[in-house]
Protein backbone atom coordinates (compact mmCIF):
# COMPACT_ATOMS: atom_id res chain seq x y z
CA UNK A 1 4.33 -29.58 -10.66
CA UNK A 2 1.75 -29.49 -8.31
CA UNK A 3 1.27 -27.42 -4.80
CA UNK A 4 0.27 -29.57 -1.58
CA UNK A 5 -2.04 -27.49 0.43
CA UNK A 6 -2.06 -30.17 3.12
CA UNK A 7 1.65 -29.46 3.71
CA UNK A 8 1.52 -25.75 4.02
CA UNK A 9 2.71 -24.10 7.15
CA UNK A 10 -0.37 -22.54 8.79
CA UNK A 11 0.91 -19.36 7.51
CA UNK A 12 0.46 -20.01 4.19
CA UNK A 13 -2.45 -21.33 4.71
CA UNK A 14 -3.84 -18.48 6.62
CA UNK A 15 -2.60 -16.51 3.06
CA UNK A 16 -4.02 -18.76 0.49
CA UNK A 17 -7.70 -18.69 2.23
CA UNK A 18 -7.24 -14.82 2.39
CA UNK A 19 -6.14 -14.71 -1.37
CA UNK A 20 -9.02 -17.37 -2.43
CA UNK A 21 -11.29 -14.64 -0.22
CA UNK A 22 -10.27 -11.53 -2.64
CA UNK A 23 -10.45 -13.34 -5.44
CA UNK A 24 -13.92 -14.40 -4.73
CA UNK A 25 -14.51 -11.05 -3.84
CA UNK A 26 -13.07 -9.33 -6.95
CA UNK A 27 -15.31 -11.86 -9.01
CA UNK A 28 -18.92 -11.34 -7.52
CA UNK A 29 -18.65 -8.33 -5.44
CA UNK A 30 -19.89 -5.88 -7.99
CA UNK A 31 -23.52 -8.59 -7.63
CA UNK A 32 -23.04 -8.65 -4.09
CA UNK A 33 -23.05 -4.91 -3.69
CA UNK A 34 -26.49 -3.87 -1.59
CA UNK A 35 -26.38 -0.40 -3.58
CA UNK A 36 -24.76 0.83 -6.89
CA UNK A 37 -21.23 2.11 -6.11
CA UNK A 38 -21.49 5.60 -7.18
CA UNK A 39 -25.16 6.30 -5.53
CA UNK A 40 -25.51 8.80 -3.06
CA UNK A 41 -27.53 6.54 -0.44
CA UNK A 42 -27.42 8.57 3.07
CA UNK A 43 -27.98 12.62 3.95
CA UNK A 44 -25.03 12.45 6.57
CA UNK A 45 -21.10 11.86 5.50
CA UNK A 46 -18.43 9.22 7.30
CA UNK A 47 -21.38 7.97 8.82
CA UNK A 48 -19.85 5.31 11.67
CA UNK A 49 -20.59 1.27 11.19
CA UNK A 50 -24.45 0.83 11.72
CA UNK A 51 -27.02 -2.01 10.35
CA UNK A 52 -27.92 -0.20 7.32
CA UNK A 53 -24.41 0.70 6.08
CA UNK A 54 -22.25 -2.26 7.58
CA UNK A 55 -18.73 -0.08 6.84
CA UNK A 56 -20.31 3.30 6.95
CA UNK A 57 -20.45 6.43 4.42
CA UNK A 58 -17.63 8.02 2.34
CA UNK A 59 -17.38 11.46 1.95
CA UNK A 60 -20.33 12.14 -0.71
CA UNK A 61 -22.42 9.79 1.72
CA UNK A 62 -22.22 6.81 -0.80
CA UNK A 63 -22.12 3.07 0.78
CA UNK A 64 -18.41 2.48 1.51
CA UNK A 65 -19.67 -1.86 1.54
CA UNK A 66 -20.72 -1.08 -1.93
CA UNK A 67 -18.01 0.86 -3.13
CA UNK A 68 -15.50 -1.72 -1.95
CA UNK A 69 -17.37 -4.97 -3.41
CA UNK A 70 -17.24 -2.43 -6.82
CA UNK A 71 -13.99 -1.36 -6.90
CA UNK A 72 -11.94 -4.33 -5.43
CA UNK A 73 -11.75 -5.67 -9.21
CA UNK A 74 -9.35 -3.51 -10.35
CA UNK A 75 -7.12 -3.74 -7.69
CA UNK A 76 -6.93 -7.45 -7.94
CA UNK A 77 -7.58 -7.77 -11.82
CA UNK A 78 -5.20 -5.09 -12.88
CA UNK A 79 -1.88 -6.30 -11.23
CA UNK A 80 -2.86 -9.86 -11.88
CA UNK A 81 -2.57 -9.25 -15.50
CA UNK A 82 -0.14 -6.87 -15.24
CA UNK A 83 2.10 -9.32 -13.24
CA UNK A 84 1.01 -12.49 -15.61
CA UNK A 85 1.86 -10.59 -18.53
CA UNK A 86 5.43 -9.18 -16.98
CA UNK A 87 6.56 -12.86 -16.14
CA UNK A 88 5.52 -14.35 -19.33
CA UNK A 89 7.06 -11.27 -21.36
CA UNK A 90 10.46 -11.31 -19.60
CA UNK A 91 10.66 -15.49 -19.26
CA UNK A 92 9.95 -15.87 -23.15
CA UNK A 93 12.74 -12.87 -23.46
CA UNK A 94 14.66 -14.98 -20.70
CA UNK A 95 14.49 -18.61 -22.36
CA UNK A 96 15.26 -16.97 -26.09
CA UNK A 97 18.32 -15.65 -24.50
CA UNK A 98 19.64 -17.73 -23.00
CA UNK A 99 19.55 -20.15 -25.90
CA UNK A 100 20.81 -17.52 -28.43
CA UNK A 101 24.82 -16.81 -28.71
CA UNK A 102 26.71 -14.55 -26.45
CA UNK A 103 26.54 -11.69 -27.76
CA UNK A 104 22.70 -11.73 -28.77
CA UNK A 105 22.56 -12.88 -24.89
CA UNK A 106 24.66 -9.40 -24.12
CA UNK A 107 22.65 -7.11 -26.24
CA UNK A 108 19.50 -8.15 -24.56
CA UNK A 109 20.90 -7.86 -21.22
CA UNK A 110 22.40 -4.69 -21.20
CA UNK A 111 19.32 -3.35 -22.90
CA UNK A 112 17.12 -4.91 -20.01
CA UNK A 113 19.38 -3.34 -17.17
CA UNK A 114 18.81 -0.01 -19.29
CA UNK A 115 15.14 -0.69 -18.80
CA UNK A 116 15.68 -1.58 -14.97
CA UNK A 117 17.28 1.35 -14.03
CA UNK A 118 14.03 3.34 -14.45
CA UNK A 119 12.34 4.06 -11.11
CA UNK A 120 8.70 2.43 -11.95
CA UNK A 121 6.87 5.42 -10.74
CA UNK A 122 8.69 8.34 -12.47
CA UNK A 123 8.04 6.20 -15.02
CA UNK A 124 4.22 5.25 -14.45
CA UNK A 125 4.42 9.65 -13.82
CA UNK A 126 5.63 10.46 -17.22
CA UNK A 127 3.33 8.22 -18.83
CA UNK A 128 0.49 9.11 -17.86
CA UNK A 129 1.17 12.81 -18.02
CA UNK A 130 1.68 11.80 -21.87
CA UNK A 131 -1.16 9.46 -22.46
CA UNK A 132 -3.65 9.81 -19.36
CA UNK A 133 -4.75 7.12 -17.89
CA UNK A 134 -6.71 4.24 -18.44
CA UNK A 135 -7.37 0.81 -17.40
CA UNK A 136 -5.24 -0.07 -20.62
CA UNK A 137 -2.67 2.16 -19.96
CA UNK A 138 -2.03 1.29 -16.97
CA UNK A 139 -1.93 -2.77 -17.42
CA UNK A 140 1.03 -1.85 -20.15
CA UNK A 141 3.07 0.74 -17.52
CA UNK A 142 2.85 -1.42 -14.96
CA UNK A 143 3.35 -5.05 -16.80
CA UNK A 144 6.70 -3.00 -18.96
CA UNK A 145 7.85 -1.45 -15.76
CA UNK A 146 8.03 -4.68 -14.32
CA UNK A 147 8.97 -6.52 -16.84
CA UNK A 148 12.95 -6.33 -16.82
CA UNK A 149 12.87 -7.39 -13.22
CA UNK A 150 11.23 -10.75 -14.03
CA UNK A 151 13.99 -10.90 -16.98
CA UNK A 152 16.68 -11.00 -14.60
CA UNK A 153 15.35 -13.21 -12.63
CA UNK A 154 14.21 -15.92 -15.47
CA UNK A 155 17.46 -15.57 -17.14
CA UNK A 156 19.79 -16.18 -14.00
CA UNK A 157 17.66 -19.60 -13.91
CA UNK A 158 17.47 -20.50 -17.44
CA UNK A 159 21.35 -20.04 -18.02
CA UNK A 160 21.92 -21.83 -14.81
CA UNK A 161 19.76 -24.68 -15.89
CA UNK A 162 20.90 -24.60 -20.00
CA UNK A 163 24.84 -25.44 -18.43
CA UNK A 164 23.54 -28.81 -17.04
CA UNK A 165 24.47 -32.22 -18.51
CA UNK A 166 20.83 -33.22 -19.56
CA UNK A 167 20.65 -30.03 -21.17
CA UNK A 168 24.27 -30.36 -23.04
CA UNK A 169 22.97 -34.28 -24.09
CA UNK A 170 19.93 -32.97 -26.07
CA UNK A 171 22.15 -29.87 -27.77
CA UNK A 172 24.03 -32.55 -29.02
CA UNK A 173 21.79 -35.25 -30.52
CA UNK A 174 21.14 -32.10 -32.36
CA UNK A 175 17.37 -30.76 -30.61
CA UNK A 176 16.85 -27.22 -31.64
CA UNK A 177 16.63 -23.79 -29.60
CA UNK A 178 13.02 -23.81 -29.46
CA UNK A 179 12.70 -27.33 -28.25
CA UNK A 180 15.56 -26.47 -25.83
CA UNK A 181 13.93 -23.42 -24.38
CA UNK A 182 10.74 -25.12 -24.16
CA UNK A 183 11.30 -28.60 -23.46
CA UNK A 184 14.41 -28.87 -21.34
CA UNK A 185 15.18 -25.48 -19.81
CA UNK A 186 11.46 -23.84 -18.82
CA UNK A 187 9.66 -27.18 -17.23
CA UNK A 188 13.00 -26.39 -14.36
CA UNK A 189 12.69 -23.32 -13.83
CA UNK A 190 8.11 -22.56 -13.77
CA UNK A 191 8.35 -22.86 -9.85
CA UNK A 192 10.91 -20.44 -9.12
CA UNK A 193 9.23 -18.12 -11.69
CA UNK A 194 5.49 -18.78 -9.81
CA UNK A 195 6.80 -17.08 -6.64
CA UNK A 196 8.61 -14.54 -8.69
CA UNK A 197 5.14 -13.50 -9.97
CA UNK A 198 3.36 -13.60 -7.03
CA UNK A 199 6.26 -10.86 -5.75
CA UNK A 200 5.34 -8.98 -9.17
CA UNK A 201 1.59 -8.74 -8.09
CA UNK A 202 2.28 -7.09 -4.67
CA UNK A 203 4.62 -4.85 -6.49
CA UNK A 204 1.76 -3.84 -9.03
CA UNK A 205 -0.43 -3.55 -6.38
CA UNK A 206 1.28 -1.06 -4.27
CA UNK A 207 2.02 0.88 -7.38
CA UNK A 208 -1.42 1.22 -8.37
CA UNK A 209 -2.78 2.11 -5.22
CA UNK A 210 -0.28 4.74 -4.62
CA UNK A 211 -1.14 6.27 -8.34
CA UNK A 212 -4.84 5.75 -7.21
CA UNK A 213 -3.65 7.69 -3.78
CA UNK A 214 -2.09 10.30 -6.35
CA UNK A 215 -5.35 11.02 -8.60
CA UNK A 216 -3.52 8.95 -11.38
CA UNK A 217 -5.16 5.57 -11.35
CA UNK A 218 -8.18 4.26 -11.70
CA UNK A 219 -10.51 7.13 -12.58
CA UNK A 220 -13.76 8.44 -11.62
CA UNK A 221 -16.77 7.43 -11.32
CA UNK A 222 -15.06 3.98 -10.59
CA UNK A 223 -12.45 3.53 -7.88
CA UNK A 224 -10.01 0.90 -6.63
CA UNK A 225 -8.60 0.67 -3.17
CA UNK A 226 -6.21 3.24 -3.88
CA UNK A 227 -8.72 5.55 -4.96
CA UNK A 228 -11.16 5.14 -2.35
CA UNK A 229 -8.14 6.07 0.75
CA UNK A 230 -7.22 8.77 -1.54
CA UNK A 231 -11.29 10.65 -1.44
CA UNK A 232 -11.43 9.97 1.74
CA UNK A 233 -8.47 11.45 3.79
CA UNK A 234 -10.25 14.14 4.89
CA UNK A 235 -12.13 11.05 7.05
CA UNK A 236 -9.11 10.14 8.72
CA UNK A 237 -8.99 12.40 11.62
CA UNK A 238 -12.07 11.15 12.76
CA UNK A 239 -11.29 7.56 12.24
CA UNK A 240 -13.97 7.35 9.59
CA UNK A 241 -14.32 3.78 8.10
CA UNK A 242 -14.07 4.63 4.51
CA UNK A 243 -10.69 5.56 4.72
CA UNK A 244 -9.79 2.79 7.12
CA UNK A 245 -10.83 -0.54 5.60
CA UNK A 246 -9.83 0.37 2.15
CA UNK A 247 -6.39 0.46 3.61
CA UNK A 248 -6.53 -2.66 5.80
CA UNK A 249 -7.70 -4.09 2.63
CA UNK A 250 -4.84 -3.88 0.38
CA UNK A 251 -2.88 -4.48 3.75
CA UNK A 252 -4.24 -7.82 3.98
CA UNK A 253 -3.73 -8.38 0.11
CA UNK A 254 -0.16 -7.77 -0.06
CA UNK A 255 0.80 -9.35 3.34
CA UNK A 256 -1.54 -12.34 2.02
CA UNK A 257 0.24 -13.16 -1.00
CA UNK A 258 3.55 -12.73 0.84
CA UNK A 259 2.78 -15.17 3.31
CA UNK A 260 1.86 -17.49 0.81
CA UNK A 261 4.82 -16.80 -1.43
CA UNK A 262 7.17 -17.73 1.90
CA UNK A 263 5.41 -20.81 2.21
CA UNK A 264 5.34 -21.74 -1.56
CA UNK A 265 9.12 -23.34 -1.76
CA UNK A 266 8.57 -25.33 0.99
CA UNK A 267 5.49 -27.22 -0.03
CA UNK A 268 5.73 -28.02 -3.58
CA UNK A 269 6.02 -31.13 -4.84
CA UNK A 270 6.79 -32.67 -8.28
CA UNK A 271 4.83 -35.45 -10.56
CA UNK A 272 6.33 -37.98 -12.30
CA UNK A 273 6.63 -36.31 -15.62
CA UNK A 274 8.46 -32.90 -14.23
CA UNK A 275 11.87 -32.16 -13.99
């Protein structure tokens, strides 16, 4: 399977370049950075856009440029792992059960709509008011609270897809689950799961900026989006910059990835050797 970028809508194309722009962002901003995130660089606070500080000052008078090129890695690095690991947790769980026999099938589904029914931030709240937080601890709350959801969504397709006829043919000349699972049923259903976890990265996102907005995120010294709206409220009244653009930021992030996610059915198109 293959996407044709010629093909998008403009749109999506509009999203991709703005996704491609973060990425490249969350990659080399920390190099591109013209002073160390956490330095104290000017005498005045939510100093207004000049030519020295291109975004302004935060509250402690630190570069808000700076602390943006620093801290965007978490907020793109942490969800995309989080989501990558939540979609290939629950469509392994998916594919094994929809291959097993009914009732294995049951047990795992009623256990995942246990798991479902937890609101992901009471959850996120109680864990970290048990284990702190972390980088690490909050890739595994995030990728487990999300987890389930992707489930649900891989196992609707793979039992949907195990019932068909080509399916049925190589059950009976005998092939095995795994071969099954991995072979026949998960080749049909990778592009339905793509945009599923490109919807699983916007939800991470906006959880872990509003932890970040919280105090529970990403912790200081370093600071992700989240964080840096959060420490610098006190800004907003006077329209200060370093509470503004981290906001538009993660703005343009999530409505990015959903316009690209809109425009991903659409344009996709199939080699010779998918299904």
């Amino acid at each position: 399977m293959r996407i044709n970028l010629n093909q998008l809508p403009v749109s999506g194309k509009i999203g991709f370049t703005v996704i491609i722009f973060w990425l490249f962002i969350a990659v080399l901003g920390p190099f591109m950075a013209p002073h160390s995130g956490n330095a104290i660089v000017a005498w005045e606070v939510f100093e207004p856009v000049n030519s020295e500080f291109w975004l302004g000052t935060d509250y402690l008078g630190r570069d808000v440029l700076s602390r943006m090129l620093d801290g965007a890695r978490y907020t793109i690095f942490i969800p995309l792992v989080a989501a990558g690991l939540a979609c290939a947790s629950g469509t392994l769980v998916a594919l094994f059960s929809s291959v097993s026999s009914r009732r294995t099938d049951e047990i795992i589904s009623r256990l995942m709509d246990a798991l479902i029914s937890i609101p992901s931030k009471i959850f996120a709240l109680v864990m970290i008011a048990a284990f702190g937080s972390s980088v690490t601890i909050l890739l595994a709350i995030t990728a487990f609270s999300y987890m389930p959801g992707s489930f649900r969504i891989a196992r609707a397709l793979a039992v949907n897809v195990a019932n068909m006829d080509f399916v049925t043919v190589a059950r009976t000349r005998g092939e095995g689950s795994f071969y099954l699972a991995t072979r026949e049923i998960l080749p049909n259903i990778v592009h339905p799961m793509l945009a599923d976890f490109g919807l699983r990265f916007v939800f991470v996102v906006l959880l872990l900026s509003s932890l970040s907005f919280l105090g529970l995120g990403v912790q200081p010294p370093e600071a992700d989006l989240g964080s840096l709206v959060r420490e610098n409220i006190s800004g907003l009244a006077e329209g200060a910059p370093a509470v503004i653009v981290p906001a538009l930021a993660i703005a343009t992030i999530t409505i990015a990835v959903n316009l690209f996610i809109d425009s991903f059915r659409g344009s996709a198109t199939y080699s010779a050797g998918d299904k």
